[in-house]
Each structure stands twice: as structure tokens, then as C-alpha cells.
PDB file of N, CA and C in Angstrom:
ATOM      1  N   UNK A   1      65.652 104.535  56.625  1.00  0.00           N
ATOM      2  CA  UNK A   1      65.154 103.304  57.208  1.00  0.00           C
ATOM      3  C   UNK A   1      65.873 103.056  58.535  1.00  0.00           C
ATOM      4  N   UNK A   2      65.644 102.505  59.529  1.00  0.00           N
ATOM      5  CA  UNK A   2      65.675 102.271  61.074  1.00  0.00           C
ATOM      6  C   UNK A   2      66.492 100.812  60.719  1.00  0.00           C
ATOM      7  N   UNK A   3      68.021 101.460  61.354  1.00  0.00           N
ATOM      8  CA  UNK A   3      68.498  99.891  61.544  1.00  0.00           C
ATOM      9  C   UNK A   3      68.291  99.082  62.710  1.00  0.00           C
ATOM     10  N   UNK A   4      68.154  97.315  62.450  1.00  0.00           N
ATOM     11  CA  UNK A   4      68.223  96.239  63.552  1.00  0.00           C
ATOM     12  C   UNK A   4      69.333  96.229  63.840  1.00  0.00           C
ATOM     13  N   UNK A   5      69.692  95.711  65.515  1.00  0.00           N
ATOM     14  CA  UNK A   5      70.945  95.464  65.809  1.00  0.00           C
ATOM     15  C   UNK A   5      71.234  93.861  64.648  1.00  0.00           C
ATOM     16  N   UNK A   6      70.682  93.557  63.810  1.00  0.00           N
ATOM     17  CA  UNK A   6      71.024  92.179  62.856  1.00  0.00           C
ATOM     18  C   UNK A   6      71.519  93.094  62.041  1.00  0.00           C
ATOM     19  N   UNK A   7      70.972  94.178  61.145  1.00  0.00           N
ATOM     20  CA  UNK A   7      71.489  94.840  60.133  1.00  0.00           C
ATOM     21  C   UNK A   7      72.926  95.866  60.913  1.00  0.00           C
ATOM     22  N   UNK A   8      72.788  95.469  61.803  1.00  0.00           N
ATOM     23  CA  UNK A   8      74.491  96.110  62.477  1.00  0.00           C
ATOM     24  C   UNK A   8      75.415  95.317  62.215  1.00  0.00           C
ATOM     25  N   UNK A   9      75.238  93.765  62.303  1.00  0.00           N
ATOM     26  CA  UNK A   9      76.259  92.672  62.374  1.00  0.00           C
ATOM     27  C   UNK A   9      75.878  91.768  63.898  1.00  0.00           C
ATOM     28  N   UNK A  10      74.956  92.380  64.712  1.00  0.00           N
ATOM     29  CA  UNK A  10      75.318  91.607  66.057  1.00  0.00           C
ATOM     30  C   UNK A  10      74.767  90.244  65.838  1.00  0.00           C
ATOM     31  N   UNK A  11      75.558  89.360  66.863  1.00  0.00           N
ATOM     32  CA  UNK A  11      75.254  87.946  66.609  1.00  0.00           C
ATOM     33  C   UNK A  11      73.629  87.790  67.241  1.00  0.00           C
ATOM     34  N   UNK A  12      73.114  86.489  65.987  1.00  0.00           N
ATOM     35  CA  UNK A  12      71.541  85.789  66.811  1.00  0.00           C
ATOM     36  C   UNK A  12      71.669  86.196  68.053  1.00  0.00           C
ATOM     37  N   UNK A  13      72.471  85.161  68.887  1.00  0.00           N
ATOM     38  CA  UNK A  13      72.246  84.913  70.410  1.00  0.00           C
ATOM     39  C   UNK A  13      72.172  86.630  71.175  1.00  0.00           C
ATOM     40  N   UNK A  14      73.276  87.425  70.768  1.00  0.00           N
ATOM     41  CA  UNK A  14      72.781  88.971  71.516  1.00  0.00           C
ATOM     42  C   UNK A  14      71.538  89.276  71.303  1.00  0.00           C
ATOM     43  N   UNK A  15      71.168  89.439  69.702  1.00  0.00           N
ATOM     44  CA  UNK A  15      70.037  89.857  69.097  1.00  0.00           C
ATOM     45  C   UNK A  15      68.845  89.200  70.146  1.00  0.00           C
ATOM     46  N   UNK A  16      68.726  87.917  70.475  1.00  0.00           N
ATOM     47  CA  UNK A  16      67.938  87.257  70.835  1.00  0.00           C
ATOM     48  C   UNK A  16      67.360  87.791  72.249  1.00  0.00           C
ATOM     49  N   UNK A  17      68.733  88.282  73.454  1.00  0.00           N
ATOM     50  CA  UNK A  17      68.871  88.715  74.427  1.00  0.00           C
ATOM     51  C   UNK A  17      68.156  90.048  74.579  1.00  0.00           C
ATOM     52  N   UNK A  18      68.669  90.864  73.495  1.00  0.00           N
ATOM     53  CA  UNK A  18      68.000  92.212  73.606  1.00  0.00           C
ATOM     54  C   UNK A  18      66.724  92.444  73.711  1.00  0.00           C
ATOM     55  N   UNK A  19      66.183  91.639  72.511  1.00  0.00           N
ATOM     56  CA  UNK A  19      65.112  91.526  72.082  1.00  0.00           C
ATOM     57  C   UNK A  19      64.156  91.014  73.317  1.00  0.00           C
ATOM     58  N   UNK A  20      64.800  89.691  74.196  1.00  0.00           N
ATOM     59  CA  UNK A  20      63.338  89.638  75.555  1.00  0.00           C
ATOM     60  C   UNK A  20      63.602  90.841  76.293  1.00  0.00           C
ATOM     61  N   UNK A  21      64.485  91.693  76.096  1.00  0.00           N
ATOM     62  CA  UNK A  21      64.514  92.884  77.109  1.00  0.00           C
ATOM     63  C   UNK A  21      63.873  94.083  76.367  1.00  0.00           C
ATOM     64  N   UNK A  22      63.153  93.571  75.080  1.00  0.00           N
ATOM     65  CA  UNK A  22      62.317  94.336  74.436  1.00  0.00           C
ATOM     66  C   UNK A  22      62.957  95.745  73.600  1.00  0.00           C
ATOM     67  N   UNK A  23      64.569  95.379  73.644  1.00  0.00           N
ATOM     68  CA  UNK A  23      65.747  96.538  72.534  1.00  0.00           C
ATOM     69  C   UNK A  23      65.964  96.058  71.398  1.00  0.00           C
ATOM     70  N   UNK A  24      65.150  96.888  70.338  1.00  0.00           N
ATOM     71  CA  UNK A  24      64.990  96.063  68.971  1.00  0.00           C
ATOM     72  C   UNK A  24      65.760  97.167  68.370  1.00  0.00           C
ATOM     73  N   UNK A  25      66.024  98.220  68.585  1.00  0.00           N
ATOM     74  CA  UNK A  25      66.203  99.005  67.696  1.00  0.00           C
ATOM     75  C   UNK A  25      67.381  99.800  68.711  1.00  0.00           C
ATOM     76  N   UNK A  26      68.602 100.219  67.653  1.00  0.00           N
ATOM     77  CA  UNK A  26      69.350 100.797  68.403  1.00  0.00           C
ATOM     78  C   UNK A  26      69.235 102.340  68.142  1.00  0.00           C
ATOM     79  N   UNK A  27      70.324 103.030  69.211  1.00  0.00           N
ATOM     80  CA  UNK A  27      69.987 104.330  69.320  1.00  0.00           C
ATOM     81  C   UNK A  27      70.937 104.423  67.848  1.00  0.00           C
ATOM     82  N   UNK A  28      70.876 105.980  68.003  1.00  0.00           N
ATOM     83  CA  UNK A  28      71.547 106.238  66.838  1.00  0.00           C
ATOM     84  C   UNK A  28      73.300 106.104  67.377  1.00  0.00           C
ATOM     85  N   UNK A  29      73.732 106.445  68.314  1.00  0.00           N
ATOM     86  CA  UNK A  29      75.267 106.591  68.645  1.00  0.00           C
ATOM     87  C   UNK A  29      75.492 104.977  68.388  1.00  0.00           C
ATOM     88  N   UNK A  30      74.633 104.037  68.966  1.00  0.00           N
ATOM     89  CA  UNK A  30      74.755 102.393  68.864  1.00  0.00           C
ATOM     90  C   UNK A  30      74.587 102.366  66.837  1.00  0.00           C
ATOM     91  N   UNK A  31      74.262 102.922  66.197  1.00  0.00           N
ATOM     92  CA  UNK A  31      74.400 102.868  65.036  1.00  0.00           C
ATOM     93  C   UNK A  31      75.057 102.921  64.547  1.00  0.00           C
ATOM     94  N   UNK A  32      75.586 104.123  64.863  1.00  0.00           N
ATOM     95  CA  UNK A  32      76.954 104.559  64.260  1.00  0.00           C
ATOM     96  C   UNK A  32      78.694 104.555  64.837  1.00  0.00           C
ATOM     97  N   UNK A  33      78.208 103.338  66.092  1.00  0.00           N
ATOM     98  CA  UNK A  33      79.451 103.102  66.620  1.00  0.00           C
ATOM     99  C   UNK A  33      79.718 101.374  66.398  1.00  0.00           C
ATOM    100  N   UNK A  34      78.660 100.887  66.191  1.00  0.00           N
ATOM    101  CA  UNK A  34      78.536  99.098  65.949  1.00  0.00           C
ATOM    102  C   UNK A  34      79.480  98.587  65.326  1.00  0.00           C
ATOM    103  N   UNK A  35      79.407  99.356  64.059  1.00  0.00           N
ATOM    104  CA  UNK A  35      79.576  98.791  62.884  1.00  0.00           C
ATOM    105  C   UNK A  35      81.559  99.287  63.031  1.00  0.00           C
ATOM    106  N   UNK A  36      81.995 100.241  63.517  1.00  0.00           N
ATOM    107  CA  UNK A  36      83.173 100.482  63.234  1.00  0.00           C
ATOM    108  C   UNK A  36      84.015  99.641  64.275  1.00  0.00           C
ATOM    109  N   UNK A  37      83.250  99.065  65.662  1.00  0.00           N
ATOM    110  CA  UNK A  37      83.901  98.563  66.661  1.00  0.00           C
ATOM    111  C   UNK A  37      83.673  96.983  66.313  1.00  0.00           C
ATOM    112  N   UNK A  38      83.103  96.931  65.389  1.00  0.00           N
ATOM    113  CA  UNK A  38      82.914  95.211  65.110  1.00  0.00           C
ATOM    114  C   UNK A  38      84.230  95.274  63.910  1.00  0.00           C
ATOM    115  N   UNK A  39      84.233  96.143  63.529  1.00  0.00           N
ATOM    116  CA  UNK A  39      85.971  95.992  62.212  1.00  0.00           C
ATOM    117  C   UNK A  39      86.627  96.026  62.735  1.00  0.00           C
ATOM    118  N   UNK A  40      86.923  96.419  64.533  1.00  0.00           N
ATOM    119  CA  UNK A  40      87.902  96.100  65.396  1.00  0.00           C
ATOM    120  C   UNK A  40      88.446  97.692  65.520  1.00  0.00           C
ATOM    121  N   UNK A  41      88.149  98.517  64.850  1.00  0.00           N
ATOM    122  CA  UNK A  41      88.689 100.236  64.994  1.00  0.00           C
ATOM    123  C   UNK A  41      88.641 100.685  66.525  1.00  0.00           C
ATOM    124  N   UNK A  42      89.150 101.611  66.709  1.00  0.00           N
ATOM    125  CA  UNK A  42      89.296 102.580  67.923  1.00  0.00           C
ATOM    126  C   UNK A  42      88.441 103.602  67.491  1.00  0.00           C
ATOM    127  N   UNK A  43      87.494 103.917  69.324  1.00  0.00           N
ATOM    128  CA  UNK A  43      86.107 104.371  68.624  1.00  0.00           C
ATOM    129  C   UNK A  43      86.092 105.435  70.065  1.00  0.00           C
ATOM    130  N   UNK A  44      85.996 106.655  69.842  1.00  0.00           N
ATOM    131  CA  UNK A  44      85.655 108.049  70.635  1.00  0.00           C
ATOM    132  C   UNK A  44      84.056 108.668  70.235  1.00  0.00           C
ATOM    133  N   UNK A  45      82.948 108.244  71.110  1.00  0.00           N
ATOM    134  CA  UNK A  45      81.759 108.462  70.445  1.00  0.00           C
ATOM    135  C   UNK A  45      81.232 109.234  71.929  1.00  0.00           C
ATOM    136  N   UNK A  46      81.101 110.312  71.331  1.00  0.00           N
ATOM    137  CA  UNK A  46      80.261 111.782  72.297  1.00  0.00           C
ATOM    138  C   UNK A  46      79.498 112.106  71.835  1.00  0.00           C
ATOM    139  N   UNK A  47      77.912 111.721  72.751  1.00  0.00           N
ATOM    140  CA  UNK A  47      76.707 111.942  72.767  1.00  0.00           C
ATOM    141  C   UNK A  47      76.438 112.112  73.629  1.00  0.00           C
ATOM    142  N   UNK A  48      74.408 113.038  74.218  1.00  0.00           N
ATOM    143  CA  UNK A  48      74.419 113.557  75.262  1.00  0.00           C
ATOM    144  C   UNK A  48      74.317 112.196  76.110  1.00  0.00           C
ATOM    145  N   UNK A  49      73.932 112.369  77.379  1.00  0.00           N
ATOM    146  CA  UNK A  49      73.505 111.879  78.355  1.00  0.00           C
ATOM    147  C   UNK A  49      72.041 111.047  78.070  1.00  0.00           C
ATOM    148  N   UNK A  50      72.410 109.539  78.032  1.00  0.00           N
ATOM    149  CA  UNK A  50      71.051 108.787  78.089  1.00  0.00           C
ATOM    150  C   UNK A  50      70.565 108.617  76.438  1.00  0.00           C
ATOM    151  N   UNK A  51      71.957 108.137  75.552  1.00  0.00           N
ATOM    152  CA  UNK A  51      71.241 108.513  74.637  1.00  0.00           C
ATOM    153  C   UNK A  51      71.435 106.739  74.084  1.00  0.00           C
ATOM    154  N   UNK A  52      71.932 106.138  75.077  1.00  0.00           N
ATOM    155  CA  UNK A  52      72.506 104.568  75.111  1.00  0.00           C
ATOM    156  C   UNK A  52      74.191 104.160  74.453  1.00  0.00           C
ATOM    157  N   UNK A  53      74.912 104.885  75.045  1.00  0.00           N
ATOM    158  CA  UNK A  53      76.156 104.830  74.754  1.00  0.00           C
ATOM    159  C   UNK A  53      76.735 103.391  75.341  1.00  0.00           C
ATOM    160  N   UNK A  54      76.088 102.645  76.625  1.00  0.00           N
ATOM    161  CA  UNK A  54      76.324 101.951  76.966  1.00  0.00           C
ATOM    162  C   UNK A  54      75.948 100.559  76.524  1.00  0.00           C
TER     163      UNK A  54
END
């Protein structure tokens, strides 16, 4: 199943933001980096180019 940045943890108001910029769905590196940088961890995430690391 395709996670929401809500089922990540991000707050309404981001969620809200993304969403008029029409980013409902995160990449996968934003998947699997969300959730460990919202527990406050130290996070080294290498993916290619353009894959929304930013």
C-alpha cells in the first residue's frame, strides 16, 4: 500500500501545503527517511538523482 505524508507522521498544516502543490504521495527515499528523522535519529539516505531527497 502507498504511504501519505499523514501516514508518515507529517503535521495537517505541511500536509495541507504539499497537497496545493499537488505532493500527495511521497517518494520512496521520503518514506523511508520520514519516519526515522521525525524520532529525531541521524539519517545518511543515498538515492539516485531526482528521486526527491529534498
Amino acid at each position: 500500500m502507498t504511504k501519505t505524508f499523514e501516514d508518515l507522521g507529517i503535521s495537517a498544516p505541511l500536509c495541507r501545503a504539499l497537497a496545493a502543490d499537488n505532493i500527495t504521495t511521497p517518494t520512496p527515499i521520503q518514506a523511508q527517511a520520514i519516519p526515522a528523522l521525525l524520532e529525531g535519529r541521524d539519517l545518511l539516505g543515498i538515492a539516485q538523482t531526482g528521486t526527491g531527497k529534498t
